[in-house]
Protein backbone atom coordinates (compact mmCIF):
# COMPACT_ATOMS: atom_id res chain seq x y z
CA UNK A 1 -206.64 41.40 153.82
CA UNK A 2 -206.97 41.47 157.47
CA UNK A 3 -208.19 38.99 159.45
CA UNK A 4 -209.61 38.74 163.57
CA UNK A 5 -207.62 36.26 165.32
CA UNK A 6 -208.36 34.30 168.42
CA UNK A 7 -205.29 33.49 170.44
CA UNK A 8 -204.58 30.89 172.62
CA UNK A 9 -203.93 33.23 175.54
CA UNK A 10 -207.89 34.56 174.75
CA UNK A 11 -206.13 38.05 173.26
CA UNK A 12 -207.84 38.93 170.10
CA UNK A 13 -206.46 40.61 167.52
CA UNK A 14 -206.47 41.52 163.66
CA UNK A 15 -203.51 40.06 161.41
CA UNK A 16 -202.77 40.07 157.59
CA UNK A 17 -203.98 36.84 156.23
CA UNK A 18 -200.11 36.27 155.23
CA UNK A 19 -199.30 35.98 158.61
CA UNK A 20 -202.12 33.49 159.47
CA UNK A 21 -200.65 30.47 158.59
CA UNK A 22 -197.46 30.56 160.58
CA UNK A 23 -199.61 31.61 163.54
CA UNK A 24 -201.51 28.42 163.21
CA UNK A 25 -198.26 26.22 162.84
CA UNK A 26 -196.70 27.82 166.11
CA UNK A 27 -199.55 27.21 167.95
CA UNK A 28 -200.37 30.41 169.13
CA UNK A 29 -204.11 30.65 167.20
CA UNK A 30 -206.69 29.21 169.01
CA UNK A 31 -209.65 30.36 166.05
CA UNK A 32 -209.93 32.61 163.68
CA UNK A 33 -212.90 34.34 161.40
CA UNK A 34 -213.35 33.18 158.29
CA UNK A 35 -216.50 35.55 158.06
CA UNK A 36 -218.69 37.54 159.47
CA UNK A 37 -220.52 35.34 161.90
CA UNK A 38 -218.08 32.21 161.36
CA UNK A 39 -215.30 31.72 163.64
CA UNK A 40 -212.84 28.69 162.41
CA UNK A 41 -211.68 26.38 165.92
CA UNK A 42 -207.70 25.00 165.01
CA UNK A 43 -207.99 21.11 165.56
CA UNK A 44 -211.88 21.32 165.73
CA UNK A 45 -213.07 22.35 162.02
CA UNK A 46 -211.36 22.16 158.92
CA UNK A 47 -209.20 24.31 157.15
CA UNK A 48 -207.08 24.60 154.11
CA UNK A 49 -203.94 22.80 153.60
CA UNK A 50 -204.21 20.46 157.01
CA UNK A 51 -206.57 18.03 155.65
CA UNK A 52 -203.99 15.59 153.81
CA UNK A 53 -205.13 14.88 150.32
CA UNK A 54 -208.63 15.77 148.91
CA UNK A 55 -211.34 13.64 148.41
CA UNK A 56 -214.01 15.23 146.12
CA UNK A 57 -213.90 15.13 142.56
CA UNK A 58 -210.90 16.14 140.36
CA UNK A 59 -211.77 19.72 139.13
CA UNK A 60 -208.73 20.65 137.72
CA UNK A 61 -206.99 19.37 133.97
CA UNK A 62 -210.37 19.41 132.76
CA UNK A 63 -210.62 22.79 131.34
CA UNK A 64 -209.86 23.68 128.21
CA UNK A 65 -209.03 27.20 126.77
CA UNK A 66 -209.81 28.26 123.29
């Protein structure tokens, strides 16, 4: 999956979305596009795996496969 990167120097580019994470932790992403008309700020909004531990219900362990 590709995905259209902001950087900080106001380039924009496409990645792969494995590369998108390191990007973000060397500080060189400024925002990114989650979809089509929603652009993700770093620092600003939230994203995956920066948000310490998660607060809304336990979802997981409760399924059960027959």
């Amino acid at each position: 999956m590709r995905i259209l990167v902001k950087f900080t120097d106001l380039r924009s580019s496409v990645v792969r979305a494995d590369e998108l994470q390191e990007l973000i932790q060397s500080g060189k992403v400024l925002a990114f596009r989650r979809s089509d008309d929603e652009w993700v700020k770093i620092g600003v909004d939230p994203i995956r795996g920066t948000g310490g531990r998660y607060k809304g219900p336990e979802r997981r362990g409760n399924v059960y496969f027959m």
